[in-house]
N, C-alpha and C. Protein backbone atom coordinates (compact mmCIF):
# COMPACT_ATOMS: atom_id res chain seq x y z
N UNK A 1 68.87 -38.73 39.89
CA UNK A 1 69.75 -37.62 39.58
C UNK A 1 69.30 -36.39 40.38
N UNK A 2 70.52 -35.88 41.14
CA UNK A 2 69.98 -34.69 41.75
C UNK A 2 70.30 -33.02 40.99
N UNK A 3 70.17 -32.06 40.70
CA UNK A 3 70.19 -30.86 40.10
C UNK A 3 70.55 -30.31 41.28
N UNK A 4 71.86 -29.38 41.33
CA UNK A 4 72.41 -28.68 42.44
C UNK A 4 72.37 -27.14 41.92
N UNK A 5 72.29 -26.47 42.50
CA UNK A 5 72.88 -24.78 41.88
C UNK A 5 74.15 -24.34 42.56
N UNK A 6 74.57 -24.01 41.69
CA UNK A 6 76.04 -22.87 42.51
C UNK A 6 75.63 -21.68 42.90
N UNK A 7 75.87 -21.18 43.93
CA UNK A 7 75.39 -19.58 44.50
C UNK A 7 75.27 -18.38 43.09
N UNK A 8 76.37 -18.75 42.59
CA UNK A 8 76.43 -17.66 41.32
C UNK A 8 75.00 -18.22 40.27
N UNK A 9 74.82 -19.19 40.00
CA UNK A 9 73.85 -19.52 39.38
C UNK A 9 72.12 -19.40 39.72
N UNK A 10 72.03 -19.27 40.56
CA UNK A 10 70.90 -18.61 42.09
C UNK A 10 71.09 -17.31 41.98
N UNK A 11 71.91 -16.43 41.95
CA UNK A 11 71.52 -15.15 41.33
C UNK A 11 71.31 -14.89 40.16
N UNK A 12 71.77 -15.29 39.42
CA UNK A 12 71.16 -15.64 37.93
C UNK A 12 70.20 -15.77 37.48
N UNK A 13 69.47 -16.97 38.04
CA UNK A 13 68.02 -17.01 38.01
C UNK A 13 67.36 -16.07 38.18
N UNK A 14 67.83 -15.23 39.46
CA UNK A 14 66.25 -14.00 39.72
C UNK A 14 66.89 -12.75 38.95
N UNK A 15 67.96 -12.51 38.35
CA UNK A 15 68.74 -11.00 37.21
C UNK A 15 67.63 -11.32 35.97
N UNK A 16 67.42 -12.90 35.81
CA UNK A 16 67.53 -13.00 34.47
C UNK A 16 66.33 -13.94 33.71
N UNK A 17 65.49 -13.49 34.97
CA UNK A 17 64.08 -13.74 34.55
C UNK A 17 63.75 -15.57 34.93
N UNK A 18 64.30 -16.60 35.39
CA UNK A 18 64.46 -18.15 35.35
C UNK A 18 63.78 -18.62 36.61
N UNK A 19 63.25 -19.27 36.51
CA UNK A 19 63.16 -20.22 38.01
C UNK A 19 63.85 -21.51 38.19
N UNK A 20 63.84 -21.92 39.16
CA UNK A 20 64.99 -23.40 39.89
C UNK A 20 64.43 -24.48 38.98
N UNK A 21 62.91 -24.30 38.65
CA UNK A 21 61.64 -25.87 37.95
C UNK A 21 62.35 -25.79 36.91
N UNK A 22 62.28 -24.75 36.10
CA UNK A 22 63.08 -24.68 34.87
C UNK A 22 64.04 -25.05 34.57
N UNK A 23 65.00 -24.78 35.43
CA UNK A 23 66.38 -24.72 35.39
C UNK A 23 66.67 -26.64 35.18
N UNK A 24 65.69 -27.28 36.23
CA UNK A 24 65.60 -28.57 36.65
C UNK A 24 64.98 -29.28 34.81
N UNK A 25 64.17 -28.94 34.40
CA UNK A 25 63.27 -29.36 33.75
C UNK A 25 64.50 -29.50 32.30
N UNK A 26 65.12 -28.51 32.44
CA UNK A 26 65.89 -28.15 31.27
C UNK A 26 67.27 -29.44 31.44
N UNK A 27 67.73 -29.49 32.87
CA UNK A 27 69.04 -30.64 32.51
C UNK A 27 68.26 -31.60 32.20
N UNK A 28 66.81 -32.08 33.15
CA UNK A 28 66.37 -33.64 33.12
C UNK A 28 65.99 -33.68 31.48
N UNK A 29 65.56 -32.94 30.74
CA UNK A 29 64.89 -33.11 28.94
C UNK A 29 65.30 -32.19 27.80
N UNK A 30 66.43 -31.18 28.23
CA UNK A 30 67.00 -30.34 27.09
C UNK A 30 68.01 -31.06 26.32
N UNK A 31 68.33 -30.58 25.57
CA UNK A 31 69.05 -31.06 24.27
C UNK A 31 70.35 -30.48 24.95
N UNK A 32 71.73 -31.34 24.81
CA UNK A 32 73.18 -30.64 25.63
C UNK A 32 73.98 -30.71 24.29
N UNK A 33 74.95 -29.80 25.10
CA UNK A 33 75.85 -29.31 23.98
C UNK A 33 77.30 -29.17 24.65
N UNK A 34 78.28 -29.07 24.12
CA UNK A 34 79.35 -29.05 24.62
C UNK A 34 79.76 -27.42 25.02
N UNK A 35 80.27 -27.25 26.37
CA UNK A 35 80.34 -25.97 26.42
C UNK A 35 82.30 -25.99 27.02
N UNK A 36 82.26 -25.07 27.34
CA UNK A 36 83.81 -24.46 27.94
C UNK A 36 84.16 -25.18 28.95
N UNK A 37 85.88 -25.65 29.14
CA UNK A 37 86.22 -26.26 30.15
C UNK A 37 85.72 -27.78 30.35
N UNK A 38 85.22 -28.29 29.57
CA UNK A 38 84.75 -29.62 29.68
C UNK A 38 83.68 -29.58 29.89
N UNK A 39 82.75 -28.35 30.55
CA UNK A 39 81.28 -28.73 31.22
C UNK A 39 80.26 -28.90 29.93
N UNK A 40 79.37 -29.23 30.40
CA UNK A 40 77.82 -29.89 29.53
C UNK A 40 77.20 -28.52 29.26
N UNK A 41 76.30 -28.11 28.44
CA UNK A 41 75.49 -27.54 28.54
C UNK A 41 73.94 -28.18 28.24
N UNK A 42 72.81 -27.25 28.30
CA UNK A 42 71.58 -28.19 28.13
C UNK A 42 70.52 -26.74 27.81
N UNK A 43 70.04 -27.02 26.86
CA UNK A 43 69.28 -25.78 26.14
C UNK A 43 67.75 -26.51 25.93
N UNK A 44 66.71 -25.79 26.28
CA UNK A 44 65.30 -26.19 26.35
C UNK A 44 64.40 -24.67 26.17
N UNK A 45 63.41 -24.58 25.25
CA UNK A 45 63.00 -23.60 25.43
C UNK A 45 61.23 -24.20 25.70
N UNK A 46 60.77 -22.81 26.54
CA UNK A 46 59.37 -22.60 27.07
C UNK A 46 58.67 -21.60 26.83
N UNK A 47 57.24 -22.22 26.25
CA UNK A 47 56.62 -20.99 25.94
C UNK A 47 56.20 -20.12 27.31
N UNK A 48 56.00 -18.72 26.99
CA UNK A 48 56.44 -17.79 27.75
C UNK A 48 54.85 -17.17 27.53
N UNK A 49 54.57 -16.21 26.52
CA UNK A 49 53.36 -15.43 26.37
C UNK A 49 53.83 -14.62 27.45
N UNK A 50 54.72 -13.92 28.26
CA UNK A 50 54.02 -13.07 29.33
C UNK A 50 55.04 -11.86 29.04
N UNK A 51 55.50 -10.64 29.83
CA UNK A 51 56.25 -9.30 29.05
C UNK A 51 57.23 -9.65 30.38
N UNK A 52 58.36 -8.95 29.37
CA UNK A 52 59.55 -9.29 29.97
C UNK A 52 60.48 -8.15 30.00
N UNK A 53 60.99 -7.05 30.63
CA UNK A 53 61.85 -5.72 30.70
C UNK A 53 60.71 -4.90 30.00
N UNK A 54 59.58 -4.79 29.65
CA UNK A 54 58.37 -3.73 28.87
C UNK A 54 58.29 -4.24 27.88
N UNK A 55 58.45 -5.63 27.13
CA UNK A 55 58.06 -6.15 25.82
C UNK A 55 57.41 -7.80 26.17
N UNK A 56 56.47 -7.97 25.37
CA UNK A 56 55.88 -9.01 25.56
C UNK A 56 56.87 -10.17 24.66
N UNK A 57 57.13 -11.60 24.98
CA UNK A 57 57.54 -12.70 24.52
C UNK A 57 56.90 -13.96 24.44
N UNK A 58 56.94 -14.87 23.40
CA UNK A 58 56.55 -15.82 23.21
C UNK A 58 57.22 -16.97 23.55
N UNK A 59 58.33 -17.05 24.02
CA UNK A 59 59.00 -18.06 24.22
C UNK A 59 60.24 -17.52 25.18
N UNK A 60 60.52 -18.29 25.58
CA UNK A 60 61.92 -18.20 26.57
C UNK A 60 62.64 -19.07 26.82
N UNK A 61 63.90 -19.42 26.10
CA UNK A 61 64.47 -20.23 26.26
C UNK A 61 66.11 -20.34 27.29
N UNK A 62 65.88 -21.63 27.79
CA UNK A 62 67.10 -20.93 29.17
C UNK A 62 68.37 -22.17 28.50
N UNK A 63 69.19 -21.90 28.69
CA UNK A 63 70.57 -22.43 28.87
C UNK A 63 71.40 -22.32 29.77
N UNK A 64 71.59 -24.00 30.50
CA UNK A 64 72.39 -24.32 31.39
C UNK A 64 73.94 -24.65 31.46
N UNK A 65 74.54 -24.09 32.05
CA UNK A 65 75.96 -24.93 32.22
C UNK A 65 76.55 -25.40 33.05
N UNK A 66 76.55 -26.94 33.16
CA UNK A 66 76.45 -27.57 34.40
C UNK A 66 77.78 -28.44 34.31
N UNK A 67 78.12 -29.27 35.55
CA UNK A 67 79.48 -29.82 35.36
C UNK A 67 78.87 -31.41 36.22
N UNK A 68 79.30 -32.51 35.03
CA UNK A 68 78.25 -33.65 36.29
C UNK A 68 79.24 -33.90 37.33
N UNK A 69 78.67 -34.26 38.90
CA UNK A 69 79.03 -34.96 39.57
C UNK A 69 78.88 -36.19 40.05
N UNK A 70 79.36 -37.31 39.48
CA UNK A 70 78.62 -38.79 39.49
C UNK A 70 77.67 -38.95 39.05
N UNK A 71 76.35 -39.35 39.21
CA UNK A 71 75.08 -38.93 38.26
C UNK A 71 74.57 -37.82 39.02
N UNK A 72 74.70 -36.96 39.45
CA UNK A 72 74.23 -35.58 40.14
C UNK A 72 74.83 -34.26 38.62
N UNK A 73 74.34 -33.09 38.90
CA UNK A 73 74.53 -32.44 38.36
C UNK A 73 74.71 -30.86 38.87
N UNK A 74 75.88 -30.32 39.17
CA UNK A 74 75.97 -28.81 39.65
C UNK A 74 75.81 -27.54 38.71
N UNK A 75 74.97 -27.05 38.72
CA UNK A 75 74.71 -25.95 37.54
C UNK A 75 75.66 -24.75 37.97
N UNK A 76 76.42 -24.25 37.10
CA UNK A 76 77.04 -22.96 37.40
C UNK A 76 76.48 -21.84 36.75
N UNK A 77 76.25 -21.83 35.67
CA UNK A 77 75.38 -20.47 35.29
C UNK A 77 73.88 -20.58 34.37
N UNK A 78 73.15 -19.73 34.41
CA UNK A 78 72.38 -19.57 33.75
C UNK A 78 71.86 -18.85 32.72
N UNK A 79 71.70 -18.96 31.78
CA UNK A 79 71.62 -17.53 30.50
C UNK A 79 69.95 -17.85 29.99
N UNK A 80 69.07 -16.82 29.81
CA UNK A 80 68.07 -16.98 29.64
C UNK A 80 67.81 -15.61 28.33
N UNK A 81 67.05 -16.58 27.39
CA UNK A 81 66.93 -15.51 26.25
C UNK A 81 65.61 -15.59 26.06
N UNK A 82 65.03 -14.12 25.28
CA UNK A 82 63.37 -14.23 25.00
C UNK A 82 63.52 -13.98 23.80
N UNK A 83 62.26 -14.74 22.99
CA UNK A 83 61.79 -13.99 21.56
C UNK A 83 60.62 -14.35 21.34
């Protein structure tokens, strides 16, 4: 299985705190969910410990929304939350 990004989803990553490993780590072993338009989503969270906008976090969890292509996978956005 390959993990693709969409350009919009590549800026995403660096607005919103994520890296590409993550992003990867999260379709290959997150838990999916049904999202908008038919696409997949895939939610995984990681512990974090480090400060994030001037507040420190313990966890960070990212959510993907990806659309499969054959067994490949194109990610279109990324949403990344801390707590």
């Amino acid at each position: 299985m390959i993990v693709r990004l969409h350009p919009h989803a590549q800026a995403r990553l660096i607005e919103r705190g994520a890296t590409e490993e993550e992003v990867v780590l999260t379709v290959e072993g997150g838990v999916t969910f049904p999202a908008q338009f038919g696409r997949t989503g895939f939610r995984r969270n990681f512990s974090f410990n480090a400060e994030w906008n001037g507040k420190v976090y313990a966890t960070k969890k990212i959510e993907v929304i990806a659309v499969q292509e054959g067994e490949n996978w194109l990610v279109i956005t990324v949403i990344v939350k801390y707590f």
